[in-house]
PDB file of N, CA and C in Angstrom:
ATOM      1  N   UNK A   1       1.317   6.035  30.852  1.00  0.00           N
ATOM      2  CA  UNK A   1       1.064   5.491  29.529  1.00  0.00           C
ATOM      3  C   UNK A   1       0.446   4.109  29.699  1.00  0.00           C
ATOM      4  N   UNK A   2      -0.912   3.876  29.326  1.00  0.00           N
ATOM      5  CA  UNK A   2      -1.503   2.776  29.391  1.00  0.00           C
ATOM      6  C   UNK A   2      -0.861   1.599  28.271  1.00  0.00           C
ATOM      7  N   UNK A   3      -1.155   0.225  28.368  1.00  0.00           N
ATOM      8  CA  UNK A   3      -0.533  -0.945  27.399  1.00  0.00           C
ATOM      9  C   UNK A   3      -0.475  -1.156  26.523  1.00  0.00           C
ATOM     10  N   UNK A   4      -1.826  -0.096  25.752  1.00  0.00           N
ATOM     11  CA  UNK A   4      -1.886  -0.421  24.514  1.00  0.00           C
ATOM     12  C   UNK A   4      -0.714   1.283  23.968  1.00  0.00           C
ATOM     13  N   UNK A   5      -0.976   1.702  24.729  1.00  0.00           N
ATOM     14  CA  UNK A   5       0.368   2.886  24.343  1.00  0.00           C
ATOM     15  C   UNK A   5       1.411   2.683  24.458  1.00  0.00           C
ATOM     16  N   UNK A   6       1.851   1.968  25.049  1.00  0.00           N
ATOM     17  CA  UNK A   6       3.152   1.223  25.234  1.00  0.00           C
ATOM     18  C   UNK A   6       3.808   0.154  23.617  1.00  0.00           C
ATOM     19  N   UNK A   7       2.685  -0.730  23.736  1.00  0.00           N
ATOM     20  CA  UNK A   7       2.656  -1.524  22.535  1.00  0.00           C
ATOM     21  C   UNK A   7       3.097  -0.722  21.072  1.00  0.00           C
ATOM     22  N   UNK A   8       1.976   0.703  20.864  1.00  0.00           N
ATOM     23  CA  UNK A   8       2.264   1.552  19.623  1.00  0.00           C
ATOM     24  C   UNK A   8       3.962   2.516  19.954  1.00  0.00           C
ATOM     25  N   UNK A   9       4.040   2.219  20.496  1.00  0.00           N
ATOM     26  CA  UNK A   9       5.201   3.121  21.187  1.00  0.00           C
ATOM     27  C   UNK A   9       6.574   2.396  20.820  1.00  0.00           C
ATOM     28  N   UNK A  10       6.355   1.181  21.322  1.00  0.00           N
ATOM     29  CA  UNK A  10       7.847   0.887  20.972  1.00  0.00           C
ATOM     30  C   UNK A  10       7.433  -0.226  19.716  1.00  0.00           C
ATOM     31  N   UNK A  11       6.475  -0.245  18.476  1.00  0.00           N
ATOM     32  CA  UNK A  11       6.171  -0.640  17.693  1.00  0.00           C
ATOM     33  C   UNK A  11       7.470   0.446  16.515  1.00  0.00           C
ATOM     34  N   UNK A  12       6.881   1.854  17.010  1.00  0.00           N
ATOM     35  CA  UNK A  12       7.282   3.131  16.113  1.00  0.00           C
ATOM     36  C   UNK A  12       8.521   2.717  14.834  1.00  0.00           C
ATOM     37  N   UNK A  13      10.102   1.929  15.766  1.00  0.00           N
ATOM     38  CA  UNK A  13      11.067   1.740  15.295  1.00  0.00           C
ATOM     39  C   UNK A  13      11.152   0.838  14.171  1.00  0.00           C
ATOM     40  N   UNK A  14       9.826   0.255  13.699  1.00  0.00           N
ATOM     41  CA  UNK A  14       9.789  -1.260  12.972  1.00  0.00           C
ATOM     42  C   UNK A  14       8.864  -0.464  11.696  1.00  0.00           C
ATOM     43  N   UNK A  15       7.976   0.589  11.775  1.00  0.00           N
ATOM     44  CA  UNK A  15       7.057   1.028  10.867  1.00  0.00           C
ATOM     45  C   UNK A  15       7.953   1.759   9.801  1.00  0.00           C
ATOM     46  N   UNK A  16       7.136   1.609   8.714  1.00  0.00           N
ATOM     47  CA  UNK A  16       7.506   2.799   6.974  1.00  0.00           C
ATOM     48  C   UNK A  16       7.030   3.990   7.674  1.00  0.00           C
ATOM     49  N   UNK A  17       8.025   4.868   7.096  1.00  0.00           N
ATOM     50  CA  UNK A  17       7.825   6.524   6.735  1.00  0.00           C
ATOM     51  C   UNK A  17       6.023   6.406   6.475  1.00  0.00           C
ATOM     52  N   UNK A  18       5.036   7.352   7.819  1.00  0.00           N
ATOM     53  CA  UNK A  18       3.968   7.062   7.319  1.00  0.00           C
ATOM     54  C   UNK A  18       3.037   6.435   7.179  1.00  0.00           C
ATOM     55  N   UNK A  19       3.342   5.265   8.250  1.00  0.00           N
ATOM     56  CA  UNK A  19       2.800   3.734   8.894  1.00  0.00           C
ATOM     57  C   UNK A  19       2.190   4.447   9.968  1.00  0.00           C
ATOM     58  N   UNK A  20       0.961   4.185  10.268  1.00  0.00           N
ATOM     59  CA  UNK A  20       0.564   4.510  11.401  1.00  0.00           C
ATOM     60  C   UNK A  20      -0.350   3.562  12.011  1.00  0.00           C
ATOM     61  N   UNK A  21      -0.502   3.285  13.421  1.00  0.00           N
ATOM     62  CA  UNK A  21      -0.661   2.324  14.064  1.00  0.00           C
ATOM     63  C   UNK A  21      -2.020   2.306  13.837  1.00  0.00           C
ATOM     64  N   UNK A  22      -2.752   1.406  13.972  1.00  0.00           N
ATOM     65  CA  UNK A  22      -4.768   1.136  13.954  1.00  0.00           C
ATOM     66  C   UNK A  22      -5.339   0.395  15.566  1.00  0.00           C
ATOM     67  N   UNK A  23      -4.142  -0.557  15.591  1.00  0.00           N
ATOM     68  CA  UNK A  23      -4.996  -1.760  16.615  1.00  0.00           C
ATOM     69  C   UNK A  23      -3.683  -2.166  17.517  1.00  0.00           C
ATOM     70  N   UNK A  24      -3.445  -2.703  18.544  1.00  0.00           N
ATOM     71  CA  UNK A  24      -2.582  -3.489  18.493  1.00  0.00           C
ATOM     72  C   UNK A  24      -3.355  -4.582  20.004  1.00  0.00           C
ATOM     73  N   UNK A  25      -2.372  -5.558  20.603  1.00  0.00           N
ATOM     74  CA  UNK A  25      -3.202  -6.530  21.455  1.00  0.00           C
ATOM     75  C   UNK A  25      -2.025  -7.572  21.697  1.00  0.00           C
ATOM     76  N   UNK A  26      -1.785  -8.438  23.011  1.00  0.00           N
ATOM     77  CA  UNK A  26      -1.172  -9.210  23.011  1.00  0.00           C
ATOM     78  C   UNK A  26      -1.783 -10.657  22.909  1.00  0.00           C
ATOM     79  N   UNK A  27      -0.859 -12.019  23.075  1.00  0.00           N
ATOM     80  CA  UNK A  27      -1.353 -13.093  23.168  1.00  0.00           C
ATOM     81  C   UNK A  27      -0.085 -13.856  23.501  1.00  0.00           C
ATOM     82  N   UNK A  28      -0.485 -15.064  23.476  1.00  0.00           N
ATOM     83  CA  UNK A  28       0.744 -15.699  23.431  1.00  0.00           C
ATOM     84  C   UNK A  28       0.776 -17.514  22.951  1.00  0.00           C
ATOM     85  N   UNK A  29       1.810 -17.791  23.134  1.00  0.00           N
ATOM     86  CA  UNK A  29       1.787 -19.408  22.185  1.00  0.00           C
ATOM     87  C   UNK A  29       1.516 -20.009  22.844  1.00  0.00           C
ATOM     88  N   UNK A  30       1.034 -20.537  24.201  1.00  0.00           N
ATOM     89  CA  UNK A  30       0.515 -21.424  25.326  1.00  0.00           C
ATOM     90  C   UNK A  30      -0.519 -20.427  25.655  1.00  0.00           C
ATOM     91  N   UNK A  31      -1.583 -21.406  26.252  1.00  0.00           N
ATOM     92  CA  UNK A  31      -2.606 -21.025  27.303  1.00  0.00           C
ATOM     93  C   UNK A  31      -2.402 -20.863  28.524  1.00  0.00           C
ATOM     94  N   UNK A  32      -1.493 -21.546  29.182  1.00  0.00           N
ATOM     95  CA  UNK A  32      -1.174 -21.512  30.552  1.00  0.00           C
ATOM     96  C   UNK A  32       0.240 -21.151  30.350  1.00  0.00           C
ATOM     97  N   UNK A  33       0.582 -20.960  31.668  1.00  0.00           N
ATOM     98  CA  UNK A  33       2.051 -20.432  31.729  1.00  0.00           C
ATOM     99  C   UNK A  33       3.271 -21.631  31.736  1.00  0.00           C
ATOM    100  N   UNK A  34       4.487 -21.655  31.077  1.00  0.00           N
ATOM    101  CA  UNK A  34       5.220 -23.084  31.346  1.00  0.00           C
ATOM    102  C   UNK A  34       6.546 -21.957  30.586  1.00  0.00           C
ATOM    103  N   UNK A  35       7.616 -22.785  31.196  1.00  0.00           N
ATOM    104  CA  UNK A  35       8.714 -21.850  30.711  1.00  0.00           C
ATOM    105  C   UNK A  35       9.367 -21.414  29.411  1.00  0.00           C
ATOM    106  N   UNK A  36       8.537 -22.607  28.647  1.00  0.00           N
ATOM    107  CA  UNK A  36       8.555 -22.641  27.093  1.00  0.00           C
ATOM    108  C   UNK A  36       7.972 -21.150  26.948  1.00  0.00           C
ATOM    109  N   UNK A  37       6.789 -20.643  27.249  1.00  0.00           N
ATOM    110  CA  UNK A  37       6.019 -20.056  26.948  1.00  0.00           C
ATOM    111  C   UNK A  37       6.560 -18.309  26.342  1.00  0.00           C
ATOM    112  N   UNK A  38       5.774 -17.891  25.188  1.00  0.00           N
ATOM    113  CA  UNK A  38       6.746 -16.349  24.661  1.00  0.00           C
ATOM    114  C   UNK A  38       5.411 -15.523  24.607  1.00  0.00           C
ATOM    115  N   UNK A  39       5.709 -14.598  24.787  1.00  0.00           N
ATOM    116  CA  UNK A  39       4.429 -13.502  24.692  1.00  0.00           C
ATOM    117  C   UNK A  39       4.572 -12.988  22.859  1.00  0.00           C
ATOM    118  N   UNK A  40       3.586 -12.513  22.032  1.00  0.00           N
ATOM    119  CA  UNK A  40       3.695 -11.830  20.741  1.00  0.00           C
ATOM    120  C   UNK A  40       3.030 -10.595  21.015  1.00  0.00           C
ATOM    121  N   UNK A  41       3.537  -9.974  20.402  1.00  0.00           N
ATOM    122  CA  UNK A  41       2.193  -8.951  20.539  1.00  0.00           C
ATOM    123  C   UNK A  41       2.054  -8.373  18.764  1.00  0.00           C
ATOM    124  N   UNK A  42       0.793  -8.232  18.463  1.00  0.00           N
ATOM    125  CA  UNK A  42       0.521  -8.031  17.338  1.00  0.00           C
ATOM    126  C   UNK A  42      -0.344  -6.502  17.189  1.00  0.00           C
ATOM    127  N   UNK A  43       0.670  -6.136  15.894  1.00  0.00           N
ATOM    128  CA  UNK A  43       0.465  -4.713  15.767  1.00  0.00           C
ATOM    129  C   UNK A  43      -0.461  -4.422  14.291  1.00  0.00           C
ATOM    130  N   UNK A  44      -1.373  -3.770  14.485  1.00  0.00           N
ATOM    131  CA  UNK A  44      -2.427  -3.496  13.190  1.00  0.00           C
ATOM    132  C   UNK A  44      -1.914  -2.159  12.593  1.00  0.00           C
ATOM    133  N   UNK A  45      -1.398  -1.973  11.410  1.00  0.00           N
ATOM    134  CA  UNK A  45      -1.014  -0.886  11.200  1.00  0.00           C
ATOM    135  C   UNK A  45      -1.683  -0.528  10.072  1.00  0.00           C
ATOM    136  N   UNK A  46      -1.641   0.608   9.134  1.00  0.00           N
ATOM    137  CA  UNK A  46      -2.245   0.860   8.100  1.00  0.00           C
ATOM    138  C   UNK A  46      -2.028   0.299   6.461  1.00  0.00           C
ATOM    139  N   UNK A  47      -0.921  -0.481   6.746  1.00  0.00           N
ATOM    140  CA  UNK A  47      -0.278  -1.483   5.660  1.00  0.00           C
ATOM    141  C   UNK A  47       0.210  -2.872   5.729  1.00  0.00           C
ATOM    142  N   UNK A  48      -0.135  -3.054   7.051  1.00  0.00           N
ATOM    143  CA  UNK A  48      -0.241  -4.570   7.304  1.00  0.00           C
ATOM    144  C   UNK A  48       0.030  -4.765   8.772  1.00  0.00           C
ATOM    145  N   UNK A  49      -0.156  -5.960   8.549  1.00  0.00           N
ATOM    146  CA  UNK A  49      -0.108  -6.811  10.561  1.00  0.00           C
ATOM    147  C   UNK A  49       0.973  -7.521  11.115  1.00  0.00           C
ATOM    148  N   UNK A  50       1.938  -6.610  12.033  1.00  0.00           N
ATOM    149  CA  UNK A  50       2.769  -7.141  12.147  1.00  0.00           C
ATOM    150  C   UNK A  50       3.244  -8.172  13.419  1.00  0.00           C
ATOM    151  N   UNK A  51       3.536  -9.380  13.379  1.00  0.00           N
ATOM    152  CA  UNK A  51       3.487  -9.729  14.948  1.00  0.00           C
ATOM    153  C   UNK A  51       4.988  -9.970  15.452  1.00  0.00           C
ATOM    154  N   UNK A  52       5.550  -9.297  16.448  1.00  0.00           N
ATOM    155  CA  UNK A  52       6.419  -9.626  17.112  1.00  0.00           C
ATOM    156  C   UNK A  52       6.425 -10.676  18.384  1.00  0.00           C
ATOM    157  N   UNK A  53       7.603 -10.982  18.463  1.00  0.00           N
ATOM    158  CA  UNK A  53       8.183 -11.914  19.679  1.00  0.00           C
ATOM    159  C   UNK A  53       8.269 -10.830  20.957  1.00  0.00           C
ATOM    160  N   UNK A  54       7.726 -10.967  21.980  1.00  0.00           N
ATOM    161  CA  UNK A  54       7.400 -10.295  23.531  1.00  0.00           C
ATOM    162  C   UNK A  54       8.877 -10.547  24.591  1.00  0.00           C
ATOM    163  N   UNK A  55       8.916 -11.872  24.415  1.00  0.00           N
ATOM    164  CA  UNK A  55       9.684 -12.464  25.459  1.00  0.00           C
ATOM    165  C   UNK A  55       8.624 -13.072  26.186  1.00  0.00           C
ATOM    166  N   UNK A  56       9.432 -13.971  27.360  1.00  0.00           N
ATOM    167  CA  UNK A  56       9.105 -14.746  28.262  1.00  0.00           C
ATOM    168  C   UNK A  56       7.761 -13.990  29.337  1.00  0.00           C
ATOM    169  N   UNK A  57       8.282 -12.422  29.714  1.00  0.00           N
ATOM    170  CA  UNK A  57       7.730 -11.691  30.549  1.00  0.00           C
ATOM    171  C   UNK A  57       7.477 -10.459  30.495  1.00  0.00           C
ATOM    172  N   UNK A  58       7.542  -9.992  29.387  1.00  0.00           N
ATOM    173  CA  UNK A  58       6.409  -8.794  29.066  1.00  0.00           C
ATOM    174  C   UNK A  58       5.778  -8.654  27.901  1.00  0.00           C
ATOM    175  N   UNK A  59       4.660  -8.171  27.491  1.00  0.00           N
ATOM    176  CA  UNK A  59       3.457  -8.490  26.881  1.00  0.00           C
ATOM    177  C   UNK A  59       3.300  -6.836  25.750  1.00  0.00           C
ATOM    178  N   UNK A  60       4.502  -5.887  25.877  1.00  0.00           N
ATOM    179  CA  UNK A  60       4.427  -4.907  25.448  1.00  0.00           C
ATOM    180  C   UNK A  60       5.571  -4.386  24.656  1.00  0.00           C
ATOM    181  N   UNK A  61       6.549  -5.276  24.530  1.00  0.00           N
ATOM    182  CA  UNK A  61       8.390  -5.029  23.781  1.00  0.00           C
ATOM    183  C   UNK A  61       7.741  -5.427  22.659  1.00  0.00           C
ATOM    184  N   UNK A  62       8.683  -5.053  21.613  1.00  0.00           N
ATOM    185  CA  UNK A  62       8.471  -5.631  20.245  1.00  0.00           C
ATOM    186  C   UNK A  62      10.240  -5.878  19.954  1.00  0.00           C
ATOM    187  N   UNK A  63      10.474  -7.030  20.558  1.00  0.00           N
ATOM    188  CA  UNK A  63      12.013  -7.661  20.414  1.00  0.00           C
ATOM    189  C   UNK A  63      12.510  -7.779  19.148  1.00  0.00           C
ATOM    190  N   UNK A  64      11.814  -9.064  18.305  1.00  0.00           N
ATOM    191  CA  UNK A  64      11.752  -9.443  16.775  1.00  0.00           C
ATOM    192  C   UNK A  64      10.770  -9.822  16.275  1.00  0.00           C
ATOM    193  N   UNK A  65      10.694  -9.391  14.788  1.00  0.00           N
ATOM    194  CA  UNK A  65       9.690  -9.453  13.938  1.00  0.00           C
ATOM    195  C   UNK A  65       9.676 -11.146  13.430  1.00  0.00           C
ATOM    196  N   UNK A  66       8.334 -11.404  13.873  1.00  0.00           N
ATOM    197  CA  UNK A  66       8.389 -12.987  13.548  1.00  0.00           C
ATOM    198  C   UNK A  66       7.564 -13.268  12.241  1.00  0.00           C
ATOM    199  N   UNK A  67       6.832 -12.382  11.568  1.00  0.00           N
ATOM    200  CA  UNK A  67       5.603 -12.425  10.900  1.00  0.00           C
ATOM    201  C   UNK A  67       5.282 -11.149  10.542  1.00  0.00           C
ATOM    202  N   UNK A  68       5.171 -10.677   8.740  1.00  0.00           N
ATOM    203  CA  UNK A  68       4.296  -9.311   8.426  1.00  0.00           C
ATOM    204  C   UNK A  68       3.324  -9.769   7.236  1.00  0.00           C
ATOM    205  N   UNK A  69       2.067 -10.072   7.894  1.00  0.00           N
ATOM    206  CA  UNK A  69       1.385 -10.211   7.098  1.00  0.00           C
ATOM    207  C   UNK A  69       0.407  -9.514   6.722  1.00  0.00           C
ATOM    208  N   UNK A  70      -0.100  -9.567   5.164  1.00  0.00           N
ATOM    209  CA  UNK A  70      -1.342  -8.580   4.454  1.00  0.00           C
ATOM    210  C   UNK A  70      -2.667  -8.174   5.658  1.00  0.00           C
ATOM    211  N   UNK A  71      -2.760  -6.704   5.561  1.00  0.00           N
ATOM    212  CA  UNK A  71      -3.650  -6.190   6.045  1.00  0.00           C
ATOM    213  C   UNK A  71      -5.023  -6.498   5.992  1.00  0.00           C
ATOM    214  N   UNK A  72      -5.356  -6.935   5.108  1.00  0.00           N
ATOM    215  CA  UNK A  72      -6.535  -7.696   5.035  1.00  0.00           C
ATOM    216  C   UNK A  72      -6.651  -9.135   5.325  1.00  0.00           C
ATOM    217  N   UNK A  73      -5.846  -9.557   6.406  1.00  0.00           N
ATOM    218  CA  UNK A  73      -5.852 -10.685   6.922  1.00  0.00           C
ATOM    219  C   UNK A  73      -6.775 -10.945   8.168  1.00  0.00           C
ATOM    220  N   UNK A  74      -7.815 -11.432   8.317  1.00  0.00           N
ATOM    221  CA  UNK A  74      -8.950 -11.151   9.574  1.00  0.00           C
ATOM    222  C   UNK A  74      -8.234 -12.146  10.697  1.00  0.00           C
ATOM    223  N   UNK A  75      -8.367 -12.003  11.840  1.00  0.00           N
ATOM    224  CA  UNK A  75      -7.871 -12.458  12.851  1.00  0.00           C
ATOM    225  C   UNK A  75      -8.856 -12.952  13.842  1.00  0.00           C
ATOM    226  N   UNK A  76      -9.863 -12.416  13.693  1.00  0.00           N
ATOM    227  CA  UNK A  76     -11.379 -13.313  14.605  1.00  0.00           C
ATOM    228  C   UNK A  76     -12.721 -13.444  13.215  1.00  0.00           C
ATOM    229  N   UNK A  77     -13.679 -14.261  13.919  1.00  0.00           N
ATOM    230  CA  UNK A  77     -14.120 -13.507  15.244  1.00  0.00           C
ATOM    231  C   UNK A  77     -13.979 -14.055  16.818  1.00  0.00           C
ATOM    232  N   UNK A  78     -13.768 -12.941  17.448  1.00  0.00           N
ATOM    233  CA  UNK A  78     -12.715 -13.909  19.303  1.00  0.00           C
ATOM    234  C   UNK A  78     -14.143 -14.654  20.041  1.00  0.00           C
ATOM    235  N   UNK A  79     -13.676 -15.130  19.932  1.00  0.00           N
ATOM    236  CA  UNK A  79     -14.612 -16.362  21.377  1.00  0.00           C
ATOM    237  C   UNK A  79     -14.360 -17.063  22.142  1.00  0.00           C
ATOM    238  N   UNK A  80     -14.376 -17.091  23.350  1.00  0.00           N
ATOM    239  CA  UNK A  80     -14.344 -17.823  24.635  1.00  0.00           C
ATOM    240  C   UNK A  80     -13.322 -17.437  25.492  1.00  0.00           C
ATOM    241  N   UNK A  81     -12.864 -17.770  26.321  1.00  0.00           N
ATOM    242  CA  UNK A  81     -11.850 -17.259  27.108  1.00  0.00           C
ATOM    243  C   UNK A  81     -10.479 -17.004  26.411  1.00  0.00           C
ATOM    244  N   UNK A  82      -9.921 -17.837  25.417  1.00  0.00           N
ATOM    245  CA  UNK A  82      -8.874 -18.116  25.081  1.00  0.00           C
ATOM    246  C   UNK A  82      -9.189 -18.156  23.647  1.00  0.00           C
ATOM    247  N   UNK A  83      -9.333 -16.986  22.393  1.00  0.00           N
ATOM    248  CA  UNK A  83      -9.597 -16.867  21.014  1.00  0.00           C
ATOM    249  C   UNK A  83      -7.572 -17.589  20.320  1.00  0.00           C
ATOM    250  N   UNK A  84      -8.232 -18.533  19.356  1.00  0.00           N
ATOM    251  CA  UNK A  84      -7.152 -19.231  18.991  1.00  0.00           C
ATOM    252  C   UNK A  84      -6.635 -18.493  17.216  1.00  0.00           C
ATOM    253  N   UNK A  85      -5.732 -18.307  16.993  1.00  0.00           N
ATOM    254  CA  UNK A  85      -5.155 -17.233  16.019  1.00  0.00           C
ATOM    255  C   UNK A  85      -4.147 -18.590  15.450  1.00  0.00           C
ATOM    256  N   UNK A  86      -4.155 -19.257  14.163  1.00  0.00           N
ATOM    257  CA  UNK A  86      -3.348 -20.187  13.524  1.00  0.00           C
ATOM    258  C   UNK A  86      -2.433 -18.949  13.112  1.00  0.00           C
ATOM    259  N   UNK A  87      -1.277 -19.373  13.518  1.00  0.00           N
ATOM    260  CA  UNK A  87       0.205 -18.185  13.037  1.00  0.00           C
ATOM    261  C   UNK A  87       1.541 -19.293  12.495  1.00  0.00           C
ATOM    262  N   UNK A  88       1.662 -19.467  11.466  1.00  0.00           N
ATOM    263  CA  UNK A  88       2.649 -20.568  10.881  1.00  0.00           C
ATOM    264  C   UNK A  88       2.660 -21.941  12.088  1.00  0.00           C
ATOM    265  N   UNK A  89       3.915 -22.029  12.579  1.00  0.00           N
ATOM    266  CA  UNK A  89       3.738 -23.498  12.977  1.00  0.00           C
ATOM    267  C   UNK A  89       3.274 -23.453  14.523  1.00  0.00           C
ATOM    268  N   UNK A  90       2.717 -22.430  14.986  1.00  0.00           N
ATOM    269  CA  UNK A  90       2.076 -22.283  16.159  1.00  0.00           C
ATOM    270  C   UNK A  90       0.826 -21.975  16.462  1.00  0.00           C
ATOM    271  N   UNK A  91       0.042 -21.459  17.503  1.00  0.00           N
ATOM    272  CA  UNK A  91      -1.378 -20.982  16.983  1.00  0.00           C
ATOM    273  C   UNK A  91      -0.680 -20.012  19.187  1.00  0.00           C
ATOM    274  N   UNK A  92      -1.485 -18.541  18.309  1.00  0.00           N
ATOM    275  CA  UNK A  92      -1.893 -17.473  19.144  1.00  0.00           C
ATOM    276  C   UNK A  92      -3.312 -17.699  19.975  1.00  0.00           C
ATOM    277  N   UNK A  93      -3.044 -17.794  21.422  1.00  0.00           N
ATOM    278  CA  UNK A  93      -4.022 -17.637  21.905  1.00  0.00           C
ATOM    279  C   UNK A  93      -4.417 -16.065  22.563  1.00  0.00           C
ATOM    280  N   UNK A  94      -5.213 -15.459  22.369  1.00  0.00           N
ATOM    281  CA  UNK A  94      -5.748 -14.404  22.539  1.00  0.00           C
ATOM    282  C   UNK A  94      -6.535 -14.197  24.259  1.00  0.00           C
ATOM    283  N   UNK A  95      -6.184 -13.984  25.134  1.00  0.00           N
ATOM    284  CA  UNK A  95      -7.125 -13.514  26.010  1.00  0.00           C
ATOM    285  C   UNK A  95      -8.254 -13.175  25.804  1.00  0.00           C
ATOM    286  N   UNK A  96      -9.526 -13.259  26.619  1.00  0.00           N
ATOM    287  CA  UNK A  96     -10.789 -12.708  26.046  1.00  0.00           C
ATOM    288  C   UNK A  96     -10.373 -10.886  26.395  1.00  0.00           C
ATOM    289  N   UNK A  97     -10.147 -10.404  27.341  1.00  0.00           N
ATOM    290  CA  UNK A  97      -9.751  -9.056  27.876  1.00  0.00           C
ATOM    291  C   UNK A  97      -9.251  -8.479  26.566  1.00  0.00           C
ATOM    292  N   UNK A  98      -8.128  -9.237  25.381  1.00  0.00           N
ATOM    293  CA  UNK A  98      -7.900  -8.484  24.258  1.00  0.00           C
ATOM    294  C   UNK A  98      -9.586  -8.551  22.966  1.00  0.00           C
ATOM    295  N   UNK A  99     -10.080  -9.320  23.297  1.00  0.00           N
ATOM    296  CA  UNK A  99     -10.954  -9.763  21.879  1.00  0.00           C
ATOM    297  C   UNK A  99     -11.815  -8.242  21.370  1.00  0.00           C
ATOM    298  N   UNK A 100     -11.912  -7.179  22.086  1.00  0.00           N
ATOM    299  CA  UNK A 100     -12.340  -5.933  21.405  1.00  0.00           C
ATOM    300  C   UNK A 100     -11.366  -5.435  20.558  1.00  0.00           C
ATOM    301  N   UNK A 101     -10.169  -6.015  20.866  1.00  0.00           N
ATOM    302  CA  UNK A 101      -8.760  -4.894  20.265  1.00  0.00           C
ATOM    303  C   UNK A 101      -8.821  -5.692  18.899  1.00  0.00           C
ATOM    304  N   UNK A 102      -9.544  -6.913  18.780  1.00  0.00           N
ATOM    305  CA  UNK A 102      -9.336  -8.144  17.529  1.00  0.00           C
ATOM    306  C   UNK A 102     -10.290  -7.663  16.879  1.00  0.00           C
ATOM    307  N   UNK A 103     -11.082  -7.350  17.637  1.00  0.00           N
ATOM    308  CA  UNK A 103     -12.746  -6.850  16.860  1.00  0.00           C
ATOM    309  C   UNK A 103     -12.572  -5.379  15.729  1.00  0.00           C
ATOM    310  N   UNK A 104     -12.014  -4.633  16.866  1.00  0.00           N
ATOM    311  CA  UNK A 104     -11.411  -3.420  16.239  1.00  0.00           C
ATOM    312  C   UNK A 104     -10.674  -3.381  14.749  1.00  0.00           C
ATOM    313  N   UNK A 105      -9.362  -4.159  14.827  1.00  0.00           N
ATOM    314  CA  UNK A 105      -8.593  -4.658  13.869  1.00  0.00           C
ATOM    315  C   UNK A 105      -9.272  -5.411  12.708  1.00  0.00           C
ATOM    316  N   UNK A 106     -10.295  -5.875  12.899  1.00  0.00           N
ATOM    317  CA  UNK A 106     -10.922  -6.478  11.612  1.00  0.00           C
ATOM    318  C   UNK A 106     -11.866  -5.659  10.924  1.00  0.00           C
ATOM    319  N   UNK A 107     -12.319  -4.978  11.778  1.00  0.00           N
ATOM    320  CA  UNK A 107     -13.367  -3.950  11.185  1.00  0.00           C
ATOM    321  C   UNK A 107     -13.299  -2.837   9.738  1.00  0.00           C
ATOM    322  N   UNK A 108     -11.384  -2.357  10.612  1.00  0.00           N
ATOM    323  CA  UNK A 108     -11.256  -1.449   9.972  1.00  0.00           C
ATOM    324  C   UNK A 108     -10.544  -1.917   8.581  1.00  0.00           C
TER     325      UNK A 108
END
């Protein structure tokens, strides 16, 4: 099971009767690594965008729901190594390796 199957996978337990997954992609609240640092991973579903808390060291749990916001909320467009995502009192940095999965998610 590849990462982004992983991600929709253990997303399943958090969705409505009928929610079905669109996009999903990780990031996290630092650019570099420091022990502060939490992984999110954010899930595109067919009724909105949900982002969970990762943990420290994996990039694919969906621990707790930190954020469900309106589906029509755009999230790029991603640029440069490190695409920056304002998320309440933090900001998501995006890997460039995710910025198709961002591209994806806005499209639809």
């Amino acid at each position: 099971m590849g990462f982004r199957e992983r991600i929709a996978a253990n997303a399943q337990q958090h969705l409505a009767p009928g929610e079905k997954v669109e996009g999903v992609f990780a990031a996290q609240n630092a650019k570099v690594f420091r022990t502060s640092n939490r992984y999110r991973t954010v899930v595109a579903t067919t009724q909105r965008i949900l982002v969970f808390d990762s943990g420290t060291f994996s990039q694919t749990k969906t621990k707790e729901l930190l954020a469900e916001l309106p589906r029509t909320t755009r999230l790029g467009p991603a640029s440069g190594l490190w695409h920056a995502i304002p998320f309440g009192n933090e900001t998501l940095f995006v890997n460039r390796r995710y910025h198709r999965d961002v591209e994806a998610i806005d499209a639809r």
